[in-house]
N, C-alpha and C. Protein backbone atom coordinates (compact mmCIF):
# COMPACT_ATOMS: atom_id res chain seq x y z
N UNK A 1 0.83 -1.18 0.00
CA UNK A 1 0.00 0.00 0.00
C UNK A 1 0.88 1.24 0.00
N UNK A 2 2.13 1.24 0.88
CA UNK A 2 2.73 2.29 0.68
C UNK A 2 3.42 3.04 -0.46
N UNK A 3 3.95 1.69 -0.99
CA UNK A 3 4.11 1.86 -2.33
C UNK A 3 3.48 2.66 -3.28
N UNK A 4 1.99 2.24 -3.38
CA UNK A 4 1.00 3.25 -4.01
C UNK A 4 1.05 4.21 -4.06
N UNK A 5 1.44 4.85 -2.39
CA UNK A 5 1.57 6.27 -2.58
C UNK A 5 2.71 7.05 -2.95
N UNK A 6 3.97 6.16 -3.55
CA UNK A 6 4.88 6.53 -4.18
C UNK A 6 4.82 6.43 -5.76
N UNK A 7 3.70 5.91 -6.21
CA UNK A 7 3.67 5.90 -7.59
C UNK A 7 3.69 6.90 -8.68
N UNK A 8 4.86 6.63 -9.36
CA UNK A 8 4.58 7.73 -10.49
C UNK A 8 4.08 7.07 -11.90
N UNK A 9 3.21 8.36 -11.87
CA UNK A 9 1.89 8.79 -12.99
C UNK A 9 2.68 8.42 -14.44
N UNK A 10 1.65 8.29 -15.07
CA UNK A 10 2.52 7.71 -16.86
C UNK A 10 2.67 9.12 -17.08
N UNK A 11 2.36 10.37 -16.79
CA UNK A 11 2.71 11.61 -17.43
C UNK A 11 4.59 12.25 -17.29
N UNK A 12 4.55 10.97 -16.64
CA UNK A 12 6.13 11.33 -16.03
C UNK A 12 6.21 11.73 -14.44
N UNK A 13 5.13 12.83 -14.23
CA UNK A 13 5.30 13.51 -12.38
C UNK A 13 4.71 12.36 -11.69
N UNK A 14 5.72 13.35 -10.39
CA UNK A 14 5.76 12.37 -9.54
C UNK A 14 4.44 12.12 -8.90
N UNK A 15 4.06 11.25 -8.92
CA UNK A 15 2.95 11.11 -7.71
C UNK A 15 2.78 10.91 -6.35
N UNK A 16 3.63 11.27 -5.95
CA UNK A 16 4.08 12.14 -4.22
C UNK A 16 3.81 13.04 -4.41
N UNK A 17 4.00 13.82 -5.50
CA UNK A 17 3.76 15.22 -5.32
C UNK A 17 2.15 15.23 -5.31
N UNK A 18 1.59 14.64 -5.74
CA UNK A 18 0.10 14.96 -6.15
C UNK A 18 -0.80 15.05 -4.77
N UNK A 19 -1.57 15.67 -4.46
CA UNK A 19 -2.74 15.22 -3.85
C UNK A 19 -3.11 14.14 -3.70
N UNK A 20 -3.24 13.54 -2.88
CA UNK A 20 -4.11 11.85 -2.90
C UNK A 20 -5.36 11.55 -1.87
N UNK A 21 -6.41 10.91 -1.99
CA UNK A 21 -7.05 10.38 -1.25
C UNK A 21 -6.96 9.06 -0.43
N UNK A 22 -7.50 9.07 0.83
CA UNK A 22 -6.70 7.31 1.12
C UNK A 22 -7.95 7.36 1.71
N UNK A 23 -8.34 5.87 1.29
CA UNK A 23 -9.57 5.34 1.73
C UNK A 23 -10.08 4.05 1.91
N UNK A 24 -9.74 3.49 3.40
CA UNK A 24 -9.37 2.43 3.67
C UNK A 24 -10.90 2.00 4.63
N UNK A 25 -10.67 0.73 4.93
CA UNK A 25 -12.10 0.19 5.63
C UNK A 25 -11.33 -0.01 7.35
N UNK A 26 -11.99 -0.65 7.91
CA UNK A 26 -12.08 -0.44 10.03
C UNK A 26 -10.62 -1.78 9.71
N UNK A 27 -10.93 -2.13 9.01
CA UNK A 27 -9.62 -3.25 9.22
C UNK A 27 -8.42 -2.97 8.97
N UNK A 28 -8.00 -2.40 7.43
CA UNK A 28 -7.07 -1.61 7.24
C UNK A 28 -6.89 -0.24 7.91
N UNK A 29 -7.48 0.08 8.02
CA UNK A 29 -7.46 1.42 9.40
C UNK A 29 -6.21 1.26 10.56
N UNK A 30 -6.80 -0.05 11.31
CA UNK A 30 -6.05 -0.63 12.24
C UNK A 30 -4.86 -1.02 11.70
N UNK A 31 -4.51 -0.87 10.71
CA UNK A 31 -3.37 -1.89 10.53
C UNK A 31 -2.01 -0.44 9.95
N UNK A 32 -2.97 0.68 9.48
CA UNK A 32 -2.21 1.89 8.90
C UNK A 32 -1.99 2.94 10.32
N UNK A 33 -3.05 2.97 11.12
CA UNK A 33 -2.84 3.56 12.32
C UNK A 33 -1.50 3.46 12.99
N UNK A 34 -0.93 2.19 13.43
CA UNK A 34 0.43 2.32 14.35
C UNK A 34 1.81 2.88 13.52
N UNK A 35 1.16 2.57 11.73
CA UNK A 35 2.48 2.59 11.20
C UNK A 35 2.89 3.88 10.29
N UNK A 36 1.07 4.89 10.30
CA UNK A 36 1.98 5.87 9.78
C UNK A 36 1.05 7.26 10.37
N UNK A 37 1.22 8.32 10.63
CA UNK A 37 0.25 8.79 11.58
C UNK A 37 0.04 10.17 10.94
N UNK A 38 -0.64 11.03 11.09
CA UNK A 38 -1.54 11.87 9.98
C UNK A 38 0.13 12.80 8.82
N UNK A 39 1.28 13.18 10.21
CA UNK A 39 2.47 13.66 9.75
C UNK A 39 2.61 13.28 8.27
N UNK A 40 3.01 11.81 8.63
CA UNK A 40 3.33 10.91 7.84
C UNK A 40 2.85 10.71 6.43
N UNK A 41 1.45 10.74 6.96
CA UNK A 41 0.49 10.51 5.60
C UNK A 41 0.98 11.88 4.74
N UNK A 42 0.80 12.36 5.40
CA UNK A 42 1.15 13.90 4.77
C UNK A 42 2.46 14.16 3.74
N UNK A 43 3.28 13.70 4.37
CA UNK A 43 4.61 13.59 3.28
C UNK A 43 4.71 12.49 2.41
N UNK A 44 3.72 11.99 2.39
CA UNK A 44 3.22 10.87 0.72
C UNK A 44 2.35 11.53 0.10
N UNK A 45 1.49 12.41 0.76
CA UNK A 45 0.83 13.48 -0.15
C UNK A 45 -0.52 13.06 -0.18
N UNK A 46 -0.90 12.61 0.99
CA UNK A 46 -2.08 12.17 1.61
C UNK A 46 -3.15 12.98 1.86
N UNK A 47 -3.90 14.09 1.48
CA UNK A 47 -4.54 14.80 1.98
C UNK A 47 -5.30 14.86 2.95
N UNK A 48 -6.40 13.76 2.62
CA UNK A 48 -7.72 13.16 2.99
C UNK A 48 -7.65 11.94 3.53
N UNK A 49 -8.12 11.38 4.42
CA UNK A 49 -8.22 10.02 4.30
C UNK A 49 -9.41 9.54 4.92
N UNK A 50 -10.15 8.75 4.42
CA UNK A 50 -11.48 8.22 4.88
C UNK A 50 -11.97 7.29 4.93
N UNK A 51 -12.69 6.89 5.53
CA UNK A 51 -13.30 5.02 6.05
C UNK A 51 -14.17 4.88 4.62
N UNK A 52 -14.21 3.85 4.28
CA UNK A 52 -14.45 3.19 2.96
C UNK A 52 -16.18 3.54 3.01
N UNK A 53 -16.86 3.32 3.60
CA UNK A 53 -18.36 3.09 4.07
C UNK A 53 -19.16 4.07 5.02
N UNK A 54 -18.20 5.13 4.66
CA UNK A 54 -18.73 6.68 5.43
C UNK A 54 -19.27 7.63 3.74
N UNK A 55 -20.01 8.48 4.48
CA UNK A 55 -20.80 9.48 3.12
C UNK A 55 -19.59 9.98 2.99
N UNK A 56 -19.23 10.20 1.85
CA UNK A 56 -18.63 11.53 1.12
C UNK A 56 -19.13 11.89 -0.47
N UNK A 57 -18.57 13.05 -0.39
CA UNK A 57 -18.67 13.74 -1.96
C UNK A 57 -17.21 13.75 -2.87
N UNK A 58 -17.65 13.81 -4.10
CA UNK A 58 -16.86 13.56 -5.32
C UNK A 58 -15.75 14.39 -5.02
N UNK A 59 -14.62 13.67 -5.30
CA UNK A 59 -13.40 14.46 -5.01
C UNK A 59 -12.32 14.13 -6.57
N UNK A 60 -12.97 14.92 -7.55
CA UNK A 60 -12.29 14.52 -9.34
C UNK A 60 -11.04 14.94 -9.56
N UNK A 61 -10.47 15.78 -8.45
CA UNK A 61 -9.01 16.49 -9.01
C UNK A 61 -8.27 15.57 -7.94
N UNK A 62 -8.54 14.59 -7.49
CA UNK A 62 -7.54 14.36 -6.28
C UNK A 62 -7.57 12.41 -6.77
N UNK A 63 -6.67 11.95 -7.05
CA UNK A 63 -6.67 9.96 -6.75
C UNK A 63 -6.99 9.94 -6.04
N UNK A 64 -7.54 8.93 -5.84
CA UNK A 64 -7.98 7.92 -4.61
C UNK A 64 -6.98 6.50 -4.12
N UNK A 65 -6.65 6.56 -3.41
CA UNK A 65 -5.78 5.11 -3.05
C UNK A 65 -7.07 4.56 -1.74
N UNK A 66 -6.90 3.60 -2.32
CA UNK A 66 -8.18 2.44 -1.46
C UNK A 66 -6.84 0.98 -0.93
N UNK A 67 -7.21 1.13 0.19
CA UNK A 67 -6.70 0.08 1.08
C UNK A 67 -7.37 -0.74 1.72
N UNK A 68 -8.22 -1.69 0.96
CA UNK A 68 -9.39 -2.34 2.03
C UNK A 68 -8.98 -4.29 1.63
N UNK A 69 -9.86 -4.73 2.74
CA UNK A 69 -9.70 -6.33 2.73
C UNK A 69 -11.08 -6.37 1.68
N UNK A 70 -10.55 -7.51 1.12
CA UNK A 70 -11.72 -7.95 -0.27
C UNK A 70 -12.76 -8.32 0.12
N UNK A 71 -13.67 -7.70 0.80
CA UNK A 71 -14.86 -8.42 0.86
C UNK A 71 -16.15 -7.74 -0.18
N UNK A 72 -17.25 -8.94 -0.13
CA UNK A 72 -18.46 -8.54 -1.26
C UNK A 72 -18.23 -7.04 -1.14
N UNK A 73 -18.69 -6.94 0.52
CA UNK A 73 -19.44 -5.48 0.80
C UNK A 73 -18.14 -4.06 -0.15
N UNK A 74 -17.20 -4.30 0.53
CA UNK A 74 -16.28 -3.57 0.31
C UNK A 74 -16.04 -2.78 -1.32
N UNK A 75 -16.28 -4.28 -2.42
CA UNK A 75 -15.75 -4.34 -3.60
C UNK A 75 -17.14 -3.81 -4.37
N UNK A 76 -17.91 -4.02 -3.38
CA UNK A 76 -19.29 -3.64 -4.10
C UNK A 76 -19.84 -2.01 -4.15
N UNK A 77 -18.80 -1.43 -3.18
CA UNK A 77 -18.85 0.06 -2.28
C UNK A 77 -17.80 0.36 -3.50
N UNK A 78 -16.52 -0.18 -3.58
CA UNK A 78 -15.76 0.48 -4.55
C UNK A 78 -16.24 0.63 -6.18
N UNK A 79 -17.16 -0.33 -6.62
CA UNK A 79 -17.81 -0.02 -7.87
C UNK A 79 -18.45 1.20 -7.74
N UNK A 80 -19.46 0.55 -6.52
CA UNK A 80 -20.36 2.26 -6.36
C UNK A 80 -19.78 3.53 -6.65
N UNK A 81 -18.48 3.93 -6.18
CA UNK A 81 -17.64 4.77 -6.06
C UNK A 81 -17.35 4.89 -7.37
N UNK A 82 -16.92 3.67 -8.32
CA UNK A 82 -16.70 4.18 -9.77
C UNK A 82 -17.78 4.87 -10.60
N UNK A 83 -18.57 3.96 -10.23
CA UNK A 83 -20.04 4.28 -11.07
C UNK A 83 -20.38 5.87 -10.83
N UNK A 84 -20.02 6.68 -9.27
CA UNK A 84 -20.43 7.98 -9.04
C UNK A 84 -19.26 8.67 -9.55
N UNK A 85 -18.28 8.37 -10.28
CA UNK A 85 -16.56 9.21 -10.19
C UNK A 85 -16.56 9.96 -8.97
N UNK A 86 -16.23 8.97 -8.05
CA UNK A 86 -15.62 9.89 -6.88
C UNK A 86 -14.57 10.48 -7.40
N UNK A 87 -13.46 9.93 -8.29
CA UNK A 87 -12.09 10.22 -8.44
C UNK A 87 -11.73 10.45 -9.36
N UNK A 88 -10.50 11.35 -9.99
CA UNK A 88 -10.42 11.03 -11.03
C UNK A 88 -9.16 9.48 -11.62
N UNK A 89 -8.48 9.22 -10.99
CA UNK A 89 -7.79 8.09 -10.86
C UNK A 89 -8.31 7.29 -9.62
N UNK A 90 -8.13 5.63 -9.96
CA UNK A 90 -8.22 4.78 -8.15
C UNK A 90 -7.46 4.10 -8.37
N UNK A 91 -6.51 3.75 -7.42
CA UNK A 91 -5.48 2.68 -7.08
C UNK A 91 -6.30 1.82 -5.93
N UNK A 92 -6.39 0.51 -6.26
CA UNK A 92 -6.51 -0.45 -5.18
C UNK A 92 -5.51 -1.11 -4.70
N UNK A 93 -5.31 -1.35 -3.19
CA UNK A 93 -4.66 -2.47 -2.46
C UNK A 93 -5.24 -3.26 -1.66
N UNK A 94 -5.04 -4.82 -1.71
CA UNK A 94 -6.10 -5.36 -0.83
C UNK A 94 -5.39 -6.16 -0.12
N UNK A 95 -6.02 -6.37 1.15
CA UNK A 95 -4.83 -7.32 2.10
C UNK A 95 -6.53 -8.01 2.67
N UNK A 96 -6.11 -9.27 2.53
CA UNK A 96 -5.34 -10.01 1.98
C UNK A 96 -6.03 -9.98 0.66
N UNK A 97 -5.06 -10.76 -0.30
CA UNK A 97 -5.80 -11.00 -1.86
C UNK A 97 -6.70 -11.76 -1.91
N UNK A 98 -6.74 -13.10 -1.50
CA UNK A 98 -7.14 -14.03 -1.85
C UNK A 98 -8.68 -14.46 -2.47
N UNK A 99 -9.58 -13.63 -1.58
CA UNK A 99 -11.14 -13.37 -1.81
C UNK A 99 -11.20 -12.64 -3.30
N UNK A 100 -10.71 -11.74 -3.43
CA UNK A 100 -10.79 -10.98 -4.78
C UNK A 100 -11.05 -11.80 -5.51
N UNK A 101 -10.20 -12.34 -5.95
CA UNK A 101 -10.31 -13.81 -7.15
C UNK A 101 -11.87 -14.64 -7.53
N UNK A 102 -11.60 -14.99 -6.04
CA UNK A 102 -13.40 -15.88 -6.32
C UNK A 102 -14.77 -15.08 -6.54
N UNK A 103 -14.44 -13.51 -5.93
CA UNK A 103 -15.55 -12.78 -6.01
C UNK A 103 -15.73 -12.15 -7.57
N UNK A 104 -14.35 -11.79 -8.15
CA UNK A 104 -14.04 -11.55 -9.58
C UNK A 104 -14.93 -12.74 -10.32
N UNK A 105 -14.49 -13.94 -10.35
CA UNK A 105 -14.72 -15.21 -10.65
C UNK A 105 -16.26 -15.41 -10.79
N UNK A 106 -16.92 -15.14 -9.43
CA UNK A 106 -18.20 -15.69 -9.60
C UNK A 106 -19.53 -15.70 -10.46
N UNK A 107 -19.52 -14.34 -11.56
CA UNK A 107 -20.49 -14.41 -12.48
C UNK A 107 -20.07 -15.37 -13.55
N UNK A 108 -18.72 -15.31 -13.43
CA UNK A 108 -18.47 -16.46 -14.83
C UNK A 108 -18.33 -17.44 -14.34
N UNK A 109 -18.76 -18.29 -12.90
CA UNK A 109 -18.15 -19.76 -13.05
C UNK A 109 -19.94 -20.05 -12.43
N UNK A 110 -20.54 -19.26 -12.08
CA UNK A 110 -22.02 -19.31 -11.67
C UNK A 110 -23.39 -18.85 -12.39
């Protein structure tokens, strides 16, 4: 995940420099809490950061980096989110992977 927020953009700039959104669920929360703390977020270029399943409004000039565990609910909240353009870019990270797959999977094997 941290990584993410070091990513640079195909335009060439850096994407540290950019604005970013981070928007993680109660699980990943806990797990970003001890290890990086608002400072922190800040010098990855973190602006915002918000619980996956709280109201917000469209934020089009800013990425979104999403840090959540794969579940239905979660993946089903992050479409939502596409479908409204919260963003104008989204980076996902998911801990753990493994669920993704079968939930990806399931209209075509059902």
């Amino acid at each position: 995940m941290i990584s993410l927020l070091h990513f640079a953009g195909s335009t060439g700039s850096d994407f540290n420099d950019q604005w970013k959104v981070l928007i993680y669920d109660q699980d990943c929360r806990d797990i970003i809490s001890p290890l990086l703390n608002v400072g922190a977020l800040r010098q990855k270029g973190v602006t915002l950061h918000l619980l996956l399943h709280s109201d917000r409004e469209s934020i089009p000039d800013a990425p979104a980096v999403y840090f959540i565990r794969p579940t239905e609910a979660n993946l089903k909240r992050v479409v939502e989110d596409c479908s409204k353009q919260v963003s104008v870019y989204l980076f996902l990270s998911f801990q753990p992977v493994s669920y993704v797959f079968s939930f990806l999977l399931s209209p075509v094997l059902f």
